[in-house]
Protein backbone atom coordinates (compact mmCIF):
# COMPACT_ATOMS: atom_id res chain seq x y z
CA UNK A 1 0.00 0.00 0.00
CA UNK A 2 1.30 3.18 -1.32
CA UNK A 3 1.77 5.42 2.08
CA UNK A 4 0.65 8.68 1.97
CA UNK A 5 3.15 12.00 2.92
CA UNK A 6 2.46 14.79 4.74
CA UNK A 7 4.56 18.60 4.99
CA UNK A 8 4.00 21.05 7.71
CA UNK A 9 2.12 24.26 6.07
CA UNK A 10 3.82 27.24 7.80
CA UNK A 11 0.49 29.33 6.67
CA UNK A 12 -1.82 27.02 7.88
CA UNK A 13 0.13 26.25 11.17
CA UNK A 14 -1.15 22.44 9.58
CA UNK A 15 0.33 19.65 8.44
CA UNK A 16 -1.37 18.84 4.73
CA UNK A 17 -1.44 16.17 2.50
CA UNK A 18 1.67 16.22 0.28
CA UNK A 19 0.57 16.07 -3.27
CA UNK A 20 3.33 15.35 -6.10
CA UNK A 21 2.06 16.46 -10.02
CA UNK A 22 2.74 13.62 -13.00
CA UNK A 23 5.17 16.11 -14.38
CA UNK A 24 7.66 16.39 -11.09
CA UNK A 25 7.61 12.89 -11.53
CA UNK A 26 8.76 12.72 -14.63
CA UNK A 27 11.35 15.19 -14.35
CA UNK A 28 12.51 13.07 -11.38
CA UNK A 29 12.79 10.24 -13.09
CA UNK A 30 14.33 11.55 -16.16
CA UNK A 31 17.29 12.97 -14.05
CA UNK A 32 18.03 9.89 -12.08
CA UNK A 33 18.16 8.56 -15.50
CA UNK A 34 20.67 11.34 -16.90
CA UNK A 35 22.42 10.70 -13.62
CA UNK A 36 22.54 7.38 -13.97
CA UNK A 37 24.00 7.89 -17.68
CA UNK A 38 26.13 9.97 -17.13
CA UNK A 39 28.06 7.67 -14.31
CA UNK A 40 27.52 4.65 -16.78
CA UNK A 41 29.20 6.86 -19.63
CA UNK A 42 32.00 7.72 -17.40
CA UNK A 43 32.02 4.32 -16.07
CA UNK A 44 32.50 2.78 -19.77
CA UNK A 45 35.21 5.31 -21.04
CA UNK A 46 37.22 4.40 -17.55
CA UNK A 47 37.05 0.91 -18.36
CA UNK A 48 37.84 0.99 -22.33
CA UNK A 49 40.27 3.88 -21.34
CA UNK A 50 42.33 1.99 -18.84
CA UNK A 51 41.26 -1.81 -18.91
CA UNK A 52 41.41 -4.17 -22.26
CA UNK A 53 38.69 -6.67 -22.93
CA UNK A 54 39.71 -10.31 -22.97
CA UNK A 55 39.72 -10.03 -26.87
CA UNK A 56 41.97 -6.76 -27.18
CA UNK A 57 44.54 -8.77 -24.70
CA UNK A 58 44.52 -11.29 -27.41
CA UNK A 59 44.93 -9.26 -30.15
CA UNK A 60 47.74 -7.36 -28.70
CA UNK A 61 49.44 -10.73 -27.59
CA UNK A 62 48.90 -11.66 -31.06
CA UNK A 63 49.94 -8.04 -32.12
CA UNK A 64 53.35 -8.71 -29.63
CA UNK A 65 54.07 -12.23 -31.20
CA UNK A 66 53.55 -10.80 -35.14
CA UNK A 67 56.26 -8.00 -34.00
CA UNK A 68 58.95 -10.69 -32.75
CA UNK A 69 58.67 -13.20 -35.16
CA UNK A 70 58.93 -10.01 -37.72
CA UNK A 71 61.86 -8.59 -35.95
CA UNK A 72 63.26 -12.10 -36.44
CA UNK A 73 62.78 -12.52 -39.63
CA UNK A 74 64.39 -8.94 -39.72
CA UNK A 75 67.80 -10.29 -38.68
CA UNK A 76 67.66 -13.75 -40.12
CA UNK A 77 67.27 -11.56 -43.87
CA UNK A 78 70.49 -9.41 -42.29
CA UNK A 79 71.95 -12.32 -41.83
CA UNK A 80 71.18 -14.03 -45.32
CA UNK A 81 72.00 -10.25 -47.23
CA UNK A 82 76.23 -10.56 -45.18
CA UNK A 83 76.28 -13.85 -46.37
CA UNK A 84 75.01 -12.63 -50.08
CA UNK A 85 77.69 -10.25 -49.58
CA UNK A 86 80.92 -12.58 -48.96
CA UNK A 87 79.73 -14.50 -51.97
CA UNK A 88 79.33 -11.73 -54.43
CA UNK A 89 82.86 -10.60 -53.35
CA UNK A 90 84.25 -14.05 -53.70
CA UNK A 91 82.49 -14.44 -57.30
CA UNK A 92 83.57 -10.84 -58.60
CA UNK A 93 87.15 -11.17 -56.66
CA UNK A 94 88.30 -14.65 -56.90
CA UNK A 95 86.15 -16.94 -59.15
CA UNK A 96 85.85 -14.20 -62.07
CA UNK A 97 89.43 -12.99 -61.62
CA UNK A 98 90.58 -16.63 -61.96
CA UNK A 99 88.92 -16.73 -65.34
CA UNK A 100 89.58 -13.60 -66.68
CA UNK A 101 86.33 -12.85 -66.45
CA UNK A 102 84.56 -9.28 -65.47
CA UNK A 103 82.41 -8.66 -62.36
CA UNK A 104 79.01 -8.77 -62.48
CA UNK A 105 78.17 -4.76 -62.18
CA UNK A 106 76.43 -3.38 -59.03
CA UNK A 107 73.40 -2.13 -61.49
CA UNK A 108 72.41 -5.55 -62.80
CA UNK A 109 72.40 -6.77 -59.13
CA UNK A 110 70.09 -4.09 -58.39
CA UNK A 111 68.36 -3.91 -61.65
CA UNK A 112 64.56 -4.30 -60.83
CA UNK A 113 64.51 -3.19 -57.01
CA UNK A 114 62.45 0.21 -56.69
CA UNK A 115 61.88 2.20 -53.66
CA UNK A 116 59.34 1.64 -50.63
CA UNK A 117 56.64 2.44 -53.24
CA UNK A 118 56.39 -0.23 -54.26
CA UNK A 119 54.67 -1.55 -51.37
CA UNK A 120 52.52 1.25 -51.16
CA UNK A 121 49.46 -1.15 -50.24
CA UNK A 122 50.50 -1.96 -47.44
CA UNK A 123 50.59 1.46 -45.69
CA UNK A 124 47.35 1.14 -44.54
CA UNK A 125 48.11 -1.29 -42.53
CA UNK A 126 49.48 -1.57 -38.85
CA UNK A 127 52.51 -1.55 -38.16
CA UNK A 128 52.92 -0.32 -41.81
CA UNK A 129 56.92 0.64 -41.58
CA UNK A 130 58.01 -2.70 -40.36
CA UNK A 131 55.88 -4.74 -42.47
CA UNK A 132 57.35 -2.17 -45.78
CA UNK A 133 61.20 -2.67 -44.68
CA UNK A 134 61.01 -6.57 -44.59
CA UNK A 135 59.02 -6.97 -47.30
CA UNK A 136 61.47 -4.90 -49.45
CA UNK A 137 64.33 -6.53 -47.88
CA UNK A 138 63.39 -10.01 -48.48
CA UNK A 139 62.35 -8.44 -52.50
CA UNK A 140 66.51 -7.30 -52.38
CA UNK A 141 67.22 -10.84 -51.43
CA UNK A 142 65.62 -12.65 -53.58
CA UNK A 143 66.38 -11.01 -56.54
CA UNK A 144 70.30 -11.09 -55.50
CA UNK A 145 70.31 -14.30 -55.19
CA UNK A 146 68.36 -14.56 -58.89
CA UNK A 147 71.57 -12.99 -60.15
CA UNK A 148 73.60 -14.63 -58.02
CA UNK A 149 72.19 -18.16 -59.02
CA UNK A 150 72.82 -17.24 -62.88
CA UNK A 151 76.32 -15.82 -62.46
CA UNK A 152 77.31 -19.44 -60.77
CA UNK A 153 76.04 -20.72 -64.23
CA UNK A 154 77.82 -18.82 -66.23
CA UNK A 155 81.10 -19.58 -63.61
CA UNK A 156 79.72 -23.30 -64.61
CA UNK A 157 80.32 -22.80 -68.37
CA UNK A 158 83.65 -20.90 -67.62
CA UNK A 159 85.00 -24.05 -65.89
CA UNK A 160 84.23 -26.62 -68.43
CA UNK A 161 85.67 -23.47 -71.16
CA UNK A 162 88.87 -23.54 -69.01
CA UNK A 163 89.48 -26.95 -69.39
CA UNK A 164 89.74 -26.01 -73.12
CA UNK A 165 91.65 -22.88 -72.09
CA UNK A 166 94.52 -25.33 -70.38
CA UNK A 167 94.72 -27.71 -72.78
CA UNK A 168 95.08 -24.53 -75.22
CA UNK A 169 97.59 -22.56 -72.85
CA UNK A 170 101.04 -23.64 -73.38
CA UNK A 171 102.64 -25.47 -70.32
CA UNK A 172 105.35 -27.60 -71.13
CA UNK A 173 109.16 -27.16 -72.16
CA UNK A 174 109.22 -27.61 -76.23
CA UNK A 175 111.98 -30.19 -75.74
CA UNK A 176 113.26 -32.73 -73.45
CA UNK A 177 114.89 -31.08 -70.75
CA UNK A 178 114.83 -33.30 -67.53
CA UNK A 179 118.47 -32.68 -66.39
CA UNK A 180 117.34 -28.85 -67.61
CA UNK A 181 120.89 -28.11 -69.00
CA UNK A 182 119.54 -26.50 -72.06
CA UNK A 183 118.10 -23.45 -71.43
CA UNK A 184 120.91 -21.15 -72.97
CA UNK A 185 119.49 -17.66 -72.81
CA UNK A 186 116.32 -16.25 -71.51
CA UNK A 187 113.66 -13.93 -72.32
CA UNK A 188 114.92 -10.64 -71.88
CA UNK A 189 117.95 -7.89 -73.58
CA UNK A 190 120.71 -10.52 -74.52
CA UNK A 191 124.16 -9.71 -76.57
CA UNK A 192 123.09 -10.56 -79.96
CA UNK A 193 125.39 -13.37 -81.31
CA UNK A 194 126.29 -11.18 -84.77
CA UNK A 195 125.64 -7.91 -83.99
CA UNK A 196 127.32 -7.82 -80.31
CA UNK A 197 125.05 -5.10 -78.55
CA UNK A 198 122.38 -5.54 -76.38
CA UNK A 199 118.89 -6.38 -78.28
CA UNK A 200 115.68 -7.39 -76.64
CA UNK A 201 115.28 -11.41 -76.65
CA UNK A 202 111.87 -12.26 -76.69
CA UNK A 203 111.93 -15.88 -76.19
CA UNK A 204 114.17 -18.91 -74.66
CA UNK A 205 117.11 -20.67 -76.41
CA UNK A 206 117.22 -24.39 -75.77
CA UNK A 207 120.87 -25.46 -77.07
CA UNK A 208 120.65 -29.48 -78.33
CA UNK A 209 122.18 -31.62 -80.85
CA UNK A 210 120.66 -30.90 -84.51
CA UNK A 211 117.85 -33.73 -84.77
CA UNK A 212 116.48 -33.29 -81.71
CA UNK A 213 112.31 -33.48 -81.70
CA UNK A 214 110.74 -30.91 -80.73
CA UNK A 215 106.88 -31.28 -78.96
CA UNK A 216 103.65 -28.82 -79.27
CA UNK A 217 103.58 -27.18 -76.09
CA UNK A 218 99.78 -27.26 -75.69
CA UNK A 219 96.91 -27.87 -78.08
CA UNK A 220 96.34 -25.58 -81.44
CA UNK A 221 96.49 -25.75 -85.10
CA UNK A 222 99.88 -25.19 -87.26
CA UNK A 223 99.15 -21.82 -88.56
CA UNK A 224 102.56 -21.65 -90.46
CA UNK A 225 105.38 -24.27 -91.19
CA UNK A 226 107.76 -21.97 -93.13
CA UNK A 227 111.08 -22.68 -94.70
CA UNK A 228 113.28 -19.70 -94.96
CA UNK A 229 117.39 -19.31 -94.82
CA UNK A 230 117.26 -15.71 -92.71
CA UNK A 231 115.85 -14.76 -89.24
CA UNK A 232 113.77 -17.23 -87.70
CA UNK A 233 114.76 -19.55 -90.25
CA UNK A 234 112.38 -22.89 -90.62
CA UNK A 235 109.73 -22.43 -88.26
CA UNK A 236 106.31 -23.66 -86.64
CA UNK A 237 104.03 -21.15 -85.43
CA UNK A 238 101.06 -22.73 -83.22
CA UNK A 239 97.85 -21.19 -83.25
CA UNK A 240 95.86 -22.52 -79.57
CA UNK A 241 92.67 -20.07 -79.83
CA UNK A 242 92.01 -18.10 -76.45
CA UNK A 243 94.86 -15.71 -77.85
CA UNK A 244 97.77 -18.04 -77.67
CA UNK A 245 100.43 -18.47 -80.40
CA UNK A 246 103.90 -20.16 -79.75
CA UNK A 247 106.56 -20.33 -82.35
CA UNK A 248 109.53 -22.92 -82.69
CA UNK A 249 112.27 -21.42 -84.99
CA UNK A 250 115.60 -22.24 -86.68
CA UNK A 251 114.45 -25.32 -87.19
CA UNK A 252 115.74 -28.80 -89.13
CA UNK A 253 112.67 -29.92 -90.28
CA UNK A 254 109.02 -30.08 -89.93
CA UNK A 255 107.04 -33.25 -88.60
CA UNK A 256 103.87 -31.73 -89.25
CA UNK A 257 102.43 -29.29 -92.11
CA UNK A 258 100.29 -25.78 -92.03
CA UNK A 259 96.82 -26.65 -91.16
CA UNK A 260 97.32 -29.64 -88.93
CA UNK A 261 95.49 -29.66 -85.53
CA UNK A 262 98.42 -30.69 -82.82
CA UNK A 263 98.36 -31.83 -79.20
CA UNK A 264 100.32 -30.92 -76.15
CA UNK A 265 103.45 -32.71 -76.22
CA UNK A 266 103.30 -34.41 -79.86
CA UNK A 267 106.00 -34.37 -82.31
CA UNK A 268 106.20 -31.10 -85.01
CA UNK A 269 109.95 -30.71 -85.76
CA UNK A 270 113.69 -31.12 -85.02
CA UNK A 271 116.13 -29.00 -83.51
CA UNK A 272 118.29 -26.94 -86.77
CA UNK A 273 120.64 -24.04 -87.08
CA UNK A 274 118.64 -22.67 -89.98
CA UNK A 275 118.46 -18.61 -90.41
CA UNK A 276 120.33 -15.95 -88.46
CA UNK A 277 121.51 -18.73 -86.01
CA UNK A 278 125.28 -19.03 -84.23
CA UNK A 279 124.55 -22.56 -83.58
CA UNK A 280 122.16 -25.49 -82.95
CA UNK A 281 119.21 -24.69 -81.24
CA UNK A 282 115.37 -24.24 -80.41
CA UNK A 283 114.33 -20.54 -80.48
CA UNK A 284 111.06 -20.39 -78.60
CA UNK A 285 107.94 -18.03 -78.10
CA UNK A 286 105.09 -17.12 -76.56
CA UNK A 287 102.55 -14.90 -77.38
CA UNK A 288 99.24 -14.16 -75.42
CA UNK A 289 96.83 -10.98 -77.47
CA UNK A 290 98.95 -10.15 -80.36
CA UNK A 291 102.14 -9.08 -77.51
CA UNK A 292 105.59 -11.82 -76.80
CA UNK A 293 105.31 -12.99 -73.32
CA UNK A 294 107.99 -14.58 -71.30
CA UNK A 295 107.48 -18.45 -72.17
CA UNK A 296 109.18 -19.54 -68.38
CA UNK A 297 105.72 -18.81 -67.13
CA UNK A 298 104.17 -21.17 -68.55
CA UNK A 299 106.48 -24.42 -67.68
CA UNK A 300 104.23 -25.42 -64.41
CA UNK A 301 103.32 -28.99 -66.55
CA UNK A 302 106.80 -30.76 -66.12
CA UNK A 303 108.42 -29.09 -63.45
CA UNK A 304 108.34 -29.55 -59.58
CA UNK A 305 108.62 -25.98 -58.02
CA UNK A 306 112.67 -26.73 -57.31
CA UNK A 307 112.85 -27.42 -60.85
CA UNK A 308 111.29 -24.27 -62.01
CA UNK A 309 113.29 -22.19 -59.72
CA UNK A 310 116.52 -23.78 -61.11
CA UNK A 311 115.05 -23.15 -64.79
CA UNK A 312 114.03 -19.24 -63.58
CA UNK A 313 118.11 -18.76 -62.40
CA UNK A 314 119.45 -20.28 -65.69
CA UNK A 315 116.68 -18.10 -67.96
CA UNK A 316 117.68 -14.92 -66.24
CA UNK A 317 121.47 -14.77 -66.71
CA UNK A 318 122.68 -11.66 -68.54
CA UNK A 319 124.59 -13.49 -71.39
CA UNK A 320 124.74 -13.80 -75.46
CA UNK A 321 122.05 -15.35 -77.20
CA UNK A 322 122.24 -17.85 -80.26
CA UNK A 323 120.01 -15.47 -82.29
């Protein structure tokens, strides 16, 4: 039962029956309500403010885990982009330089690898800047190692090409010179034998009995076998390919005739005192590009390394040559 209030009239000295209107009511209602808004607003913004819901602590321990294994994958691509690096400097500093071959230029390892803009999509995302660097990091990576994976290749082709290239490269003496007695005069200014003044020698005088066979220092084609009775007198000149000529002058006679392919160490003539020669011997020559090289480099074949120091000493004594 609804009780009934009373409120002391101070006119009527009475108390009266307290009556409340519909609309006091309402307005008293309506402001508990605000009131009671207001406190649940304020209650709601303290709580998303300062507290996360059980599904926004998941996300950001998801968010937390995404960021570590991304900062690992960070330094394992570091890691991978040093290693790129000592093998790109071991392919452009040792494998190319070992074949003659140039380095592979620091455009076409970069050729296709644009800025960040590239991955403009993904700035929308969170976490944007991280996501961007790995992404183009891993894009750098990958299309190193594209280059890097066809510059092994062509390292592939060069080593089954330098197989060719040392079976073309002279490498042996041009006669038989075990107890190495015959080198006479080296490459080099010499006293020329008829003229008696210094004159640049540019090859090796093996001194041996007339007869005596002389051998193709590497693989090639005779290019010329040419009888003449001044300068070189008879001689063989040996085409190998890969810029390679050797010549074998003052020869007695030919075994072999222009044209004929030749192998390292096979007959092609005897030892002569044909053209301006003082006596019996093997004038020989290298020549690498069009330009005489000094043919004791290239006796690593048939030596042991005492041997080729002993034929070194003998090749560089200042003395008269036979030619």
């Amino acid at each position: 039962m609804k009780k009934t209030k009373y409120y002391y009239n101070p006119n009527s000295l009475r108390f009266e029956k307290l009556e409340i209107s519909r609309l006091r009511v309402a307005l008293t209602i309506f402001g508990w309500v605000c009131t009671a808004l207001v406190f649940a607003g304020i209650i709601v913004w303290i709580a998303f403010t300062w507290f996360d819901s059980p599904k926004e602590r998941y996300l950001k321990k998801q968010i937390a885990e995404m960021e570590f294994e991304y900062e690992l994958m960070t330094d394992k691509l570091d890691t991978m982009a040093i290693i790129l690096n000592e093998l790109q400097y071991r392919d452009d500093n040792i494998y190319r330089t070992i074949f003659e071959a140039d380095p592979v230029s620091r455009n076409e390892r970069l050729v296709g690898i644009g800025g960040s803009e590239r991955f403009g999509r993904m700035s929308n995302l969170d976490n944007a800047e991280l996501v961007k660097s790995t992404a183009l990091k891993l894009e750098l990576i990958k299309r190193r190692m594209v280059v890097q994976s066809k510059s092994y290749d062509e390292l592939s082709d060069m080593v089954r090409d330098k197989e060719k290239l040392l079976a073309h490269t002279p490498a042996i003496q041009p006669v038989s010179n075990k107890d190495l007695e015959r080198i006479s005069s080296g490459f080099g200014y010499r006293i020329h034998p008829v003229y008696k003044f210094a004159k640049m020698h540019e090859g090796l005088d093996f001194t041996a009995p007339r007869g005596t066979d002389v051998f193709a220092t590497a693989d090639g084609v005779v290019e010329t076998a040419n009888i003449s009775s001044r300068g070189y007198g008879n001689e063989i000149v040996i085409n190998h390919g890969y810029g390679y000529k050797s010549r074998y002058a003052h020869l007695n006679g030919f075994a072999v005739k222009q044209g004929q392919k030749v192998k390292r160490g096979e007959l092609i003539g005897y030892v002569g005192n044909t053209g301006l020669s003082t006596a019996p011997h093997l004038h020989y020559e290298v020549e690498k590009d069009g330009i005489k090289v000094n043919p004791i480099n290239f006796f690593y074949n048939d030596l042991t390394p005492e041997q080729y120091l002993r034929v070194i000493d003998l090749a560089n004594q200042y003395n008269q040559s036979y030619d």
